[in-house]
C-alpha atoms as a PDB file:
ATOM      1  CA  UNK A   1      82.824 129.307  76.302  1.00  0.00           C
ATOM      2  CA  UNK A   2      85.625 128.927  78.465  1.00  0.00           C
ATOM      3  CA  UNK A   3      89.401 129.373  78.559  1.00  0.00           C
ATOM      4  CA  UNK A   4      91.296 126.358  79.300  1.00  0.00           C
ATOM      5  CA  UNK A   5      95.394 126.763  80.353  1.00  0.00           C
ATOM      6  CA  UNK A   6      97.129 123.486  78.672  1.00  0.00           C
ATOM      7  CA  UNK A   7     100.820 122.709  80.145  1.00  0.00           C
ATOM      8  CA  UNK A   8     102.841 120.528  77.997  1.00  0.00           C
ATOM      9  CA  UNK A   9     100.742 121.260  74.977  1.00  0.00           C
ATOM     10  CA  UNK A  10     102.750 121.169  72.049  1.00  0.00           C
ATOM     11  CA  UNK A  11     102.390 116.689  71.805  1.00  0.00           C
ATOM     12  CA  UNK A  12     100.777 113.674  72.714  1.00  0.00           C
ATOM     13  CA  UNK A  13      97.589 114.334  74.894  1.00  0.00           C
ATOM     14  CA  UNK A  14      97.728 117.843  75.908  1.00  0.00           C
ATOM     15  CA  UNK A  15      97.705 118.966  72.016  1.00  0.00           C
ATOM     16  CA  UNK A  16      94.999 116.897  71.668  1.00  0.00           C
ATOM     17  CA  UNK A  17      93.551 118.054  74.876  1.00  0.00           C
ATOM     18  CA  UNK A  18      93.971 121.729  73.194  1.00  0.00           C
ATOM     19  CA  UNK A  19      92.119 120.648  69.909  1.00  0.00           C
ATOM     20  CA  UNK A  20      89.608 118.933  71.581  1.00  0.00           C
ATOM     21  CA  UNK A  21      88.614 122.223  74.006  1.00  0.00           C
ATOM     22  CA  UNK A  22      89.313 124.665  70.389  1.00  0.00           C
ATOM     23  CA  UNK A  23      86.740 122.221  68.973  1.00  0.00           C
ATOM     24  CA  UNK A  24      83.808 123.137  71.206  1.00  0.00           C
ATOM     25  CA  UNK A  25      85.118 127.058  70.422  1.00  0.00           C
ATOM     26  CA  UNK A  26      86.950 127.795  73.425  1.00  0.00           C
ATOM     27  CA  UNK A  27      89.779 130.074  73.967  1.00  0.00           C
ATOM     28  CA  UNK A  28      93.358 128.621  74.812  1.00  0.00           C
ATOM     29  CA  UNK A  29      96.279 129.014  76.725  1.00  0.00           C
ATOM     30  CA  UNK A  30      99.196 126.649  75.519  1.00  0.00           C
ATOM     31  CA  UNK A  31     102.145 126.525  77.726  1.00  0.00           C
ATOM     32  CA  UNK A  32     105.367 124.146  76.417  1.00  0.00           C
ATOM     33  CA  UNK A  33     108.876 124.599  76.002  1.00  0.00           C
ATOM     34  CA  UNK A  34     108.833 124.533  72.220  1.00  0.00           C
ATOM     35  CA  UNK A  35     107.212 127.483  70.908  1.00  0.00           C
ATOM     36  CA  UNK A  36     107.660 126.701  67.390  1.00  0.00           C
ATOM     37  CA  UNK A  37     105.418 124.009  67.686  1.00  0.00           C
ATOM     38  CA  UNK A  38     102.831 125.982  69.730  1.00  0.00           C
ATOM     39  CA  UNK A  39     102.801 128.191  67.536  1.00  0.00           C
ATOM     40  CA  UNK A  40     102.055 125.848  64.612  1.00  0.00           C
ATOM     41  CA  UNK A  41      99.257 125.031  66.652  1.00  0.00           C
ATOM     42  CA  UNK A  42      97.864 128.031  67.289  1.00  0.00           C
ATOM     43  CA  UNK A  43      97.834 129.345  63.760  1.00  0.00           C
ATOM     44  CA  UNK A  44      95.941 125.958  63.356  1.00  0.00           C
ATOM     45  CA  UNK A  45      93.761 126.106  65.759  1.00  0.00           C
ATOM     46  CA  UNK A  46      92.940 129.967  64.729  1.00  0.00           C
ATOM     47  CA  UNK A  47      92.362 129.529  61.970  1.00  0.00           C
ATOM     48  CA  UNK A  48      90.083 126.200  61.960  1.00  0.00           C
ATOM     49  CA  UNK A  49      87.778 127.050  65.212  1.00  0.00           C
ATOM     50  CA  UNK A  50      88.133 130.841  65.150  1.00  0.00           C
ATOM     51  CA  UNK A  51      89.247 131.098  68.868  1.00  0.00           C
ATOM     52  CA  UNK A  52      91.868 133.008  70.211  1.00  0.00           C
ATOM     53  CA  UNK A  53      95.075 131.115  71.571  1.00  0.00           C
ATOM     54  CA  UNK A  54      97.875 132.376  73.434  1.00  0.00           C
ATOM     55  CA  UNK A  55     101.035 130.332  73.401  1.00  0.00           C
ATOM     56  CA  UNK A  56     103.395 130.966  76.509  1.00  0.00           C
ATOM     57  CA  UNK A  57     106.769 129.277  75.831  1.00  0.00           C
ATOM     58  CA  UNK A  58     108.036 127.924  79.190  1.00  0.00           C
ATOM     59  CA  UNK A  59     110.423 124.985  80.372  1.00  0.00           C
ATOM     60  CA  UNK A  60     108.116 124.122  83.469  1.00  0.00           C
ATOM     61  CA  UNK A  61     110.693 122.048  85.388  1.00  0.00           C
ATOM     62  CA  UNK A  62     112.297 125.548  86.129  1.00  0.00           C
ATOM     63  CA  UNK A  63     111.607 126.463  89.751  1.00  0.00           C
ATOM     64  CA  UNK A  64     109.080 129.525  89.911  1.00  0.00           C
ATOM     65  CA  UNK A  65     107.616 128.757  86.211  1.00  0.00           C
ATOM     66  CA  UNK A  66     104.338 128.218  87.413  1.00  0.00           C
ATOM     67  CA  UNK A  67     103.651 132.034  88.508  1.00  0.00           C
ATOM     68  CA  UNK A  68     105.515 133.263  85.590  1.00  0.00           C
ATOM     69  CA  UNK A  69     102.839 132.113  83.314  1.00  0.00           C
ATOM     70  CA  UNK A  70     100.380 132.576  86.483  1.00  0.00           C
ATOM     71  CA  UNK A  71     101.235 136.390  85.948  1.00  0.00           C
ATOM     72  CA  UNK A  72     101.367 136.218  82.300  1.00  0.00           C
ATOM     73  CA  UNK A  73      98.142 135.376  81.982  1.00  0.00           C
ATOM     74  CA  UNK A  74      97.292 137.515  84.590  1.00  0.00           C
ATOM     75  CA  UNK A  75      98.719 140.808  82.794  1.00  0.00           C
ATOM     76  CA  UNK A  76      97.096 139.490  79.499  1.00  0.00           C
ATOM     77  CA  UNK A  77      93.867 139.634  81.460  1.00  0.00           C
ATOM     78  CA  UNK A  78      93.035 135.753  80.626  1.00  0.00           C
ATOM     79  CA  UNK A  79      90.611 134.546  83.178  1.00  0.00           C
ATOM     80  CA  UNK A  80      91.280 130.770  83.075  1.00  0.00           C
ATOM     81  CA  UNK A  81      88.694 128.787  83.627  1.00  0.00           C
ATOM     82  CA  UNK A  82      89.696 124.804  83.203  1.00  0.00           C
ATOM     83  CA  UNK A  83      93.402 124.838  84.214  1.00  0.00           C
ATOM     84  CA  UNK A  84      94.860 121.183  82.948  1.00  0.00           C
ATOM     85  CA  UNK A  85      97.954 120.195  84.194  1.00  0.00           C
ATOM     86  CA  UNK A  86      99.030 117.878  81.558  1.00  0.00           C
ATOM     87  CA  UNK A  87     103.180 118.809  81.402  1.00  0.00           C
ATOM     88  CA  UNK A  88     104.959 115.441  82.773  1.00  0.00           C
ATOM     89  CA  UNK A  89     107.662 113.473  81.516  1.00  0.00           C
ATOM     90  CA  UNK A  90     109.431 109.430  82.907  1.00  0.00           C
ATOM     91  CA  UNK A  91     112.192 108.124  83.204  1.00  0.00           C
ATOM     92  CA  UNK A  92     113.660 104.341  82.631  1.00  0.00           C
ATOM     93  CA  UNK A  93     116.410 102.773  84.564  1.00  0.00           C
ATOM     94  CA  UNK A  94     117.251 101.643  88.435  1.00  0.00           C
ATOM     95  CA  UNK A  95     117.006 104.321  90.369  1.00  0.00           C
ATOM     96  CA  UNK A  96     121.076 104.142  91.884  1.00  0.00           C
ATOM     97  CA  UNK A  97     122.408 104.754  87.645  1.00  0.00           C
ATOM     98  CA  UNK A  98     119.934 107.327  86.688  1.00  0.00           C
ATOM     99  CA  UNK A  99     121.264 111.068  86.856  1.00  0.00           C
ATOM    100  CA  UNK A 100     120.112 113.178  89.653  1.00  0.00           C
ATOM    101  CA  UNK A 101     119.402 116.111  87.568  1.00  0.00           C
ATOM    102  CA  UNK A 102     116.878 114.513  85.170  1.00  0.00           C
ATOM    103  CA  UNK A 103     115.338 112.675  88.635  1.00  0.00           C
ATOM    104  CA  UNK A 104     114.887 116.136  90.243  1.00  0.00           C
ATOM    105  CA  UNK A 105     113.089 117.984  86.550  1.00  0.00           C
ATOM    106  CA  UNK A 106     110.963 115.125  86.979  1.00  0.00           C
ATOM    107  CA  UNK A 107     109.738 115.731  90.654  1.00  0.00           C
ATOM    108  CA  UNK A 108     109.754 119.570  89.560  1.00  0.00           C
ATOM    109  CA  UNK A 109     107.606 119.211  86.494  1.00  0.00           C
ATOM    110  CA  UNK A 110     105.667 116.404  88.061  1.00  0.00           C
ATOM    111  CA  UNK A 111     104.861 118.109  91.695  1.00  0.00           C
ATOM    112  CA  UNK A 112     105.993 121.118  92.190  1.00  0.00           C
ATOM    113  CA  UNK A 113     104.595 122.838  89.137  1.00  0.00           C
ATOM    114  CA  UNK A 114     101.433 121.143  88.895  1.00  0.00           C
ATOM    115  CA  UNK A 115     100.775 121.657  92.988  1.00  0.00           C
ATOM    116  CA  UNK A 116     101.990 125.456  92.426  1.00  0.00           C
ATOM    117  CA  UNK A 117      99.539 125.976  89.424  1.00  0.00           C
ATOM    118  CA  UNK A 118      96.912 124.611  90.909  1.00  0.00           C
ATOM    119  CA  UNK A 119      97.119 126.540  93.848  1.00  0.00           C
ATOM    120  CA  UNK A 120      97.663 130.027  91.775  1.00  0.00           C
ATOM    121  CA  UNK A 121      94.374 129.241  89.926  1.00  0.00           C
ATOM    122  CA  UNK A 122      92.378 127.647  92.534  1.00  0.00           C
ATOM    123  CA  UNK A 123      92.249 130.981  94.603  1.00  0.00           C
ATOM    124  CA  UNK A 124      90.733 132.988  91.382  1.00  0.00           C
ATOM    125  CA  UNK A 125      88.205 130.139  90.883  1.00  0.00           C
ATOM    126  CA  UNK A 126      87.360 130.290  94.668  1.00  0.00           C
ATOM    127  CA  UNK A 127      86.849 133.963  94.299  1.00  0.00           C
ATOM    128  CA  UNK A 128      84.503 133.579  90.797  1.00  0.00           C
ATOM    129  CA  UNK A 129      82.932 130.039  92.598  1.00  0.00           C
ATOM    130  CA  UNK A 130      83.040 128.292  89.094  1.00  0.00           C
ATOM    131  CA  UNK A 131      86.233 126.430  87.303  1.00  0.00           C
ATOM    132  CA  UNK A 132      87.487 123.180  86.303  1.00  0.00           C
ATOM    133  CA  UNK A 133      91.192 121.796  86.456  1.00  0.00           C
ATOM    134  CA  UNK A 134      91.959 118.436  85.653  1.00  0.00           C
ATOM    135  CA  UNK A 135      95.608 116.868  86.248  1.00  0.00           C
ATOM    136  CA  UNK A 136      97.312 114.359  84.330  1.00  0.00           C
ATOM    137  CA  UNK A 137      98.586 111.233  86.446  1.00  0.00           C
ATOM    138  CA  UNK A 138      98.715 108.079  85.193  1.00  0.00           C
ATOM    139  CA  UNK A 139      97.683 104.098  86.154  1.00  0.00           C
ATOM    140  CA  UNK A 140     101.239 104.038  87.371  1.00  0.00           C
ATOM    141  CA  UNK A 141      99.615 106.228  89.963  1.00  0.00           C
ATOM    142  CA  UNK A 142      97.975 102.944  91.441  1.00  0.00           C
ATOM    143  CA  UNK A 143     101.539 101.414  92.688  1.00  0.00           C
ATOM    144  CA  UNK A 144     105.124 101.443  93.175  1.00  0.00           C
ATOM    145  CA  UNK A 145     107.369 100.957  89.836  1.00  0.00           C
ATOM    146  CA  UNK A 146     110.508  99.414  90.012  1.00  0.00           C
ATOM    147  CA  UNK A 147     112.637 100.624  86.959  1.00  0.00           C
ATOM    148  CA  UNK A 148     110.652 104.076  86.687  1.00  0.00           C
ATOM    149  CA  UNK A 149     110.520 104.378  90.708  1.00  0.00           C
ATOM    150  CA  UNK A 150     110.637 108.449  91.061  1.00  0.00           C
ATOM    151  CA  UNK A 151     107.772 108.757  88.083  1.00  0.00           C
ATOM    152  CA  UNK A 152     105.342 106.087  89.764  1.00  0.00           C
ATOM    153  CA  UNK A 153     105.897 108.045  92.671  1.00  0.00           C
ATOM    154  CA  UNK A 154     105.319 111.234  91.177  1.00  0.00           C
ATOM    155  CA  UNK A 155     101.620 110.234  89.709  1.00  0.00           C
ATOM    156  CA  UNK A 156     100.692 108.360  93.002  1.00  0.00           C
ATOM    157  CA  UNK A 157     101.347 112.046  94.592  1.00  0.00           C
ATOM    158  CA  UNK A 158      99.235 113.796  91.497  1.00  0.00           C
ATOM    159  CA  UNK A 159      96.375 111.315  92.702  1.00  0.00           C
ATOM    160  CA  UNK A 160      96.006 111.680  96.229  1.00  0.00           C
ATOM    161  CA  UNK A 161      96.827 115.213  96.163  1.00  0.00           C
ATOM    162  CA  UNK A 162      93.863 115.822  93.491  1.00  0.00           C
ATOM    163  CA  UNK A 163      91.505 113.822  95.107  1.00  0.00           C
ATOM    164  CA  UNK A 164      91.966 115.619  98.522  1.00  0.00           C
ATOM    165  CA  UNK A 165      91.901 118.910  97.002  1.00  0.00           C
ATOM    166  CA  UNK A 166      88.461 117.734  94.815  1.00  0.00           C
ATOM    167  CA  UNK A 167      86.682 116.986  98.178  1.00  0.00           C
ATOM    168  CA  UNK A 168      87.655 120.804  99.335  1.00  0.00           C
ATOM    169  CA  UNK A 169      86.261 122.287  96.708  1.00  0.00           C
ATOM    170  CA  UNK A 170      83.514 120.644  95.683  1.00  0.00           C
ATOM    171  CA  UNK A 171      81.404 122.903  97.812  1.00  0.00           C
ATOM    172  CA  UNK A 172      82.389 126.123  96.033  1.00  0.00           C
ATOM    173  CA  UNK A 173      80.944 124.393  92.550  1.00  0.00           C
ATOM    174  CA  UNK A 174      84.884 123.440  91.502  1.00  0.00           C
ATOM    175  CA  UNK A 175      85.441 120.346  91.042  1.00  0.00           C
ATOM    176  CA  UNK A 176      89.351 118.752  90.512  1.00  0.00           C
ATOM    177  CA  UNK A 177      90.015 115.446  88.428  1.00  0.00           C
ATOM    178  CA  UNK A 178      92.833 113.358  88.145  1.00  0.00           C
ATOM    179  CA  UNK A 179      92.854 111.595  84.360  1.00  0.00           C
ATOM    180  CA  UNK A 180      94.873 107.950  84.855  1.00  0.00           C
ATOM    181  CA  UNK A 181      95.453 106.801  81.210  1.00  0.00           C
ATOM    182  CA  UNK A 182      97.397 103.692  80.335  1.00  0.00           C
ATOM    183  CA  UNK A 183     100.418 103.307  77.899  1.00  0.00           C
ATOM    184  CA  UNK A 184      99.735 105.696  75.393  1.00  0.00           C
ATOM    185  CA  UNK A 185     100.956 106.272  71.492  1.00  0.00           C
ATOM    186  CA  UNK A 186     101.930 109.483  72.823  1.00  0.00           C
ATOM    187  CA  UNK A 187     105.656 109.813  72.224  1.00  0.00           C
ATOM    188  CA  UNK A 188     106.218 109.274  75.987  1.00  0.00           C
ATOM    189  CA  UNK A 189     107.780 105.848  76.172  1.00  0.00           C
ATOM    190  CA  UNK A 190     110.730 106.878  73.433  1.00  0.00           C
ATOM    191  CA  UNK A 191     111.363 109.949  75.963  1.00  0.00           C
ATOM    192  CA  UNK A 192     111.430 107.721  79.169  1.00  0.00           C
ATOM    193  CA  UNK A 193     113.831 105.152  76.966  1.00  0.00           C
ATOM    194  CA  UNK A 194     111.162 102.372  77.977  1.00  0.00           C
ATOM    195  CA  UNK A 195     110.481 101.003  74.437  1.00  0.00           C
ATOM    196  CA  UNK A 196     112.247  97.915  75.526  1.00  0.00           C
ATOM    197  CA  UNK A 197     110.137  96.841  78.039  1.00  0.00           C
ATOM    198  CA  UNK A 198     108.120  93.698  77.899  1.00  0.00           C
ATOM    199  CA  UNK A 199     104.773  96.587  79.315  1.00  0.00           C
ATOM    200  CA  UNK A 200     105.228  98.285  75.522  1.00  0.00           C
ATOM    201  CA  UNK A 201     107.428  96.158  73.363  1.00  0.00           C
ATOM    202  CA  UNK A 202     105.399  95.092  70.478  1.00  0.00           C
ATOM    203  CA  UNK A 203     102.291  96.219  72.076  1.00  0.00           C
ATOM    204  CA  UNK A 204      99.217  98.626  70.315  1.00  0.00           C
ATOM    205  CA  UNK A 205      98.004 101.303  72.665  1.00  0.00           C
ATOM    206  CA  UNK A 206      95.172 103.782  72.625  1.00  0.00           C
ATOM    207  CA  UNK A 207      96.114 107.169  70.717  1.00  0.00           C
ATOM    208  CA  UNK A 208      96.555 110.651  72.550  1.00  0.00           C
ATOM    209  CA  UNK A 209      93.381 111.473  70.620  1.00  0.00           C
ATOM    210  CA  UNK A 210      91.129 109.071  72.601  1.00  0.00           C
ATOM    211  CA  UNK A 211      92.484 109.539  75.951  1.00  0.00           C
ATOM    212  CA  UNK A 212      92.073 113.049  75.249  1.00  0.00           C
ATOM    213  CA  UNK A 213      88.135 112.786  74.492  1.00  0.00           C
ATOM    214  CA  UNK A 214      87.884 110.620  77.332  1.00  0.00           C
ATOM    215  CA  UNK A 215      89.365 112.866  79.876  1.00  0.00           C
ATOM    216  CA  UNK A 216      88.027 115.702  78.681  1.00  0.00           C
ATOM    217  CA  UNK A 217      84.486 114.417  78.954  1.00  0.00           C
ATOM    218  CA  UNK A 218      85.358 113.254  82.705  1.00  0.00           C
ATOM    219  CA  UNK A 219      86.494 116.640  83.628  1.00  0.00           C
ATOM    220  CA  UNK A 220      83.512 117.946  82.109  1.00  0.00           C
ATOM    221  CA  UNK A 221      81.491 115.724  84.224  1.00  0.00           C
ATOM    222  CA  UNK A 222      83.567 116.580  87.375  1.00  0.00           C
ATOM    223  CA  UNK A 223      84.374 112.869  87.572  1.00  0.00           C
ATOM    224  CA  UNK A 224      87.317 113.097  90.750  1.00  0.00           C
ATOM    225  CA  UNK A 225      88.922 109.825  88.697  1.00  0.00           C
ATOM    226  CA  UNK A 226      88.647 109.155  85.035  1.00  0.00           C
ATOM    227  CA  UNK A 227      90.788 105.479  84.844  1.00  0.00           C
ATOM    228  CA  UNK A 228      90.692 105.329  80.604  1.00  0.00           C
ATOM    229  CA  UNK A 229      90.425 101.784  79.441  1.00  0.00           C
ATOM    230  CA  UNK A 230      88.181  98.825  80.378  1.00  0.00           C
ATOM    231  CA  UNK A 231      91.382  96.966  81.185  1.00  0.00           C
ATOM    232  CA  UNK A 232      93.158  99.206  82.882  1.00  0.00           C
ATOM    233  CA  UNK A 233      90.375 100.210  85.578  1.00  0.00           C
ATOM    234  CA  UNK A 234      90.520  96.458  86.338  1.00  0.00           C
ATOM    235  CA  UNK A 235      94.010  96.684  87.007  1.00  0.00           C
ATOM    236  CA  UNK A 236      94.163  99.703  88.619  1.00  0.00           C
ATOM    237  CA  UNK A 237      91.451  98.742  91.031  1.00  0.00           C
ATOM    238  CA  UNK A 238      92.313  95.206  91.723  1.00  0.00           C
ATOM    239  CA  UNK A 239      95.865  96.343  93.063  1.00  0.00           C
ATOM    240  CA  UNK A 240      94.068  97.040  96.663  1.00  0.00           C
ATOM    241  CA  UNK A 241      93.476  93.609  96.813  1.00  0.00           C
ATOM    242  CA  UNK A 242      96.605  92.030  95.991  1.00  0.00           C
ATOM    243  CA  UNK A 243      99.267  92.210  98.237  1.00  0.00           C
ATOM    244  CA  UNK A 244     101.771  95.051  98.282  1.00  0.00           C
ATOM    245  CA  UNK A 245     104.485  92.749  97.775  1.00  0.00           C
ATOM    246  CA  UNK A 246     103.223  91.147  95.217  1.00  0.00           C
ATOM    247  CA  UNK A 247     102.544  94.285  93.192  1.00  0.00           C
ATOM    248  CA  UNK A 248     105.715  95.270  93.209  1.00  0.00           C
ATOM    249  CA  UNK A 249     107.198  91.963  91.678  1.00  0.00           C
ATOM    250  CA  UNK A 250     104.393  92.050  89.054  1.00  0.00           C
ATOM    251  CA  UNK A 251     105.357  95.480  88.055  1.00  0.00           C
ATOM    252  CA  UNK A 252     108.767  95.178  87.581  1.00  0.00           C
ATOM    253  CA  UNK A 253     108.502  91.980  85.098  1.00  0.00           C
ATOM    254  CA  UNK A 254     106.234  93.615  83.278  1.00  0.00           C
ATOM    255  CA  UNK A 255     108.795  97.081  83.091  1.00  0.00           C
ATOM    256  CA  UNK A 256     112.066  94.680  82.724  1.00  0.00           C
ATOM    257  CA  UNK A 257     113.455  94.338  79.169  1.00  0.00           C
ATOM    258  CA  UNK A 258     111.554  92.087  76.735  1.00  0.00           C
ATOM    259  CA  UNK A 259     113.336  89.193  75.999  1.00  0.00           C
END
C-alpha cells in the first residue's frame, strides 16, 4: 500500500485524512506543529491498523520548511507516494486592521509551502511515473472574499495552480487534485475568529470525517476537482455566471457579522 505525507495533520481534515489512508493499511507521514498530538496519533494509528507512521514536527509557515521535511523523509528513506497538502489556516477582519505578520504565515503556509512541496515530490514521482498528491483549497477558491481577502486569494491560487500542474502530469500516470470543501466542523472558523459571521453563525456543517472520505475517494479517482457538497458545487459553479461584481457583494453579507 502506499505512503501518504499529511501536512497539518494533527486536526480537522488532515487527521482524518491520516485515519482514513491508516484505514486501508497504509504507511504515514504526519507533518504539524504540535507533536504531542501527532504523536497521540500515531501511537493510535499503530496500534489500531498496524502501519508504520512517522510524525515530523514542523511549523510550515517557516520559509524553507518544505525541504526540511522533503529531506527528512528523504534520509528516513520514505518514498512518498500520495503527498496531501492539507496545512492552511484564515483569517477574519478588513484587510487595512489585520497584522501583517499573521497575513504573510498565511500566504507562506498557503502558497509557498504547498507550491514548494509539491514541486520536491513531483520530481521523485516523475522519476517512479506513479503518485498521487491532492491539495486542500477551499469553495472560497471560486471568488474574491471581502473580510477574509488574503485567504480567498490564497485557495483561488491552490486551484488554478493544481489544475495546471494536473494537466502536466497526467501523461506520466500522476494525477494532481484540488479538494474544495465548504464550511467545515473542523476547528477552522474559531482560528480565523469568523464564528460571528452570518456564513457560520448558528449554522450545522459537514464533519472533517466526511470531507475527508470524500476527498480521499476523489484523489483516488484522480478527479482534478472534488467540490464536496451538493450545495456547494452549485454555488461554486454558478459564480461564472453571475457577475463579478455581484459576487463580491454577495460574499461579503454573507462573511459580515450576524446580526
Amino acid at each position: 500500500m502506499a505512503t501518504a505525507l499529511i501536512t497539518g495533520a494533527s486536526n480537522g481534515i488532515g487527521l482524518e485524512l491520516a485515519k482514513v489512508h491508516a484505514s486501508k493499511r497504509g504507511d504515514l507521514v504526519l507533518v504539524a506543529r504540535n507533536v504531542s498530538k501527532l504523536n497521540e496519533l500515531k501511537a493510535e494509528l499503530e496500534k489500531q491498523y498496524k502501519v508504520k507512521v512517522y510524525t515530523i514536527g514542523k511549523d510550515l509557515s517557516v520559509p524553507n520548511s518544505a525541504l526540511e521535511v522533503y529531506e527528512e523523509t528523504k534520509k528516513q528513506n520514505v518514498q512518498v507516494d500520495f503527498l496531501i497538502n492539507n496545512a492552511g489556516f484564515g483569517d477574519f477582519g478588513m484587510f487595512v486592521d489585520l497584522d501583517w505578520s499573521k497575513q504573510l504565515q498565511m500566504i507562506n503556509l498557503n502558497i509557498t509551502t504547498l507550491t514548494h512541496f509539491t514541486h520536491l515530490y513531483l520530481q521523485d514521482m516523475v522519476k517512479r511515473r506513479s503518485g498521487k498528491i491532492m491539495n486542500v483549497a477551499s469553495t472560497a477558491a471560486f471568488q474574491s472574499g471581502p473580510t477574509m481577502a488574503v485567504y480567498y486569494a490564497t485557495k483561488a491560487y491552490v486551484l488554478s495552480f493544481s489544475e495546471a500542474i494536473d494537466n502536466e502530469v497526467k501523461e506520466q500516470e500522476i494525477t494532481v487534485t484540488t479538494l474544495c470543501p465548504g464550511p467545515t466542523e473542523s476547528g477552522f472558523q474559531t482560528a480565523a475568529a469568523m464564528e460571528e459571521s452570518a456564513m457560520v453563525k448558528g449554522k450545522k456543517f459537514p464533519s472533517s470525517k466526511e470531507v475527508a472520505i470524500y476527498g480521499y475517494n476523489a484523489m483516488l479517482k484522480g478527479k482534478t476537482v472534488a467540490i464536496h457538497g451538493f450545495m456547494n458545487a452549485i454555488m461554486a459553479n454558478s459564480v461564472r455566471f453571475t457577475p463579478r461584481a455581484l459576487v463580491v457583494k454577495i460574499t461579503r453579507k454573507l462573511q459580515d457579522k450576524a446580526h
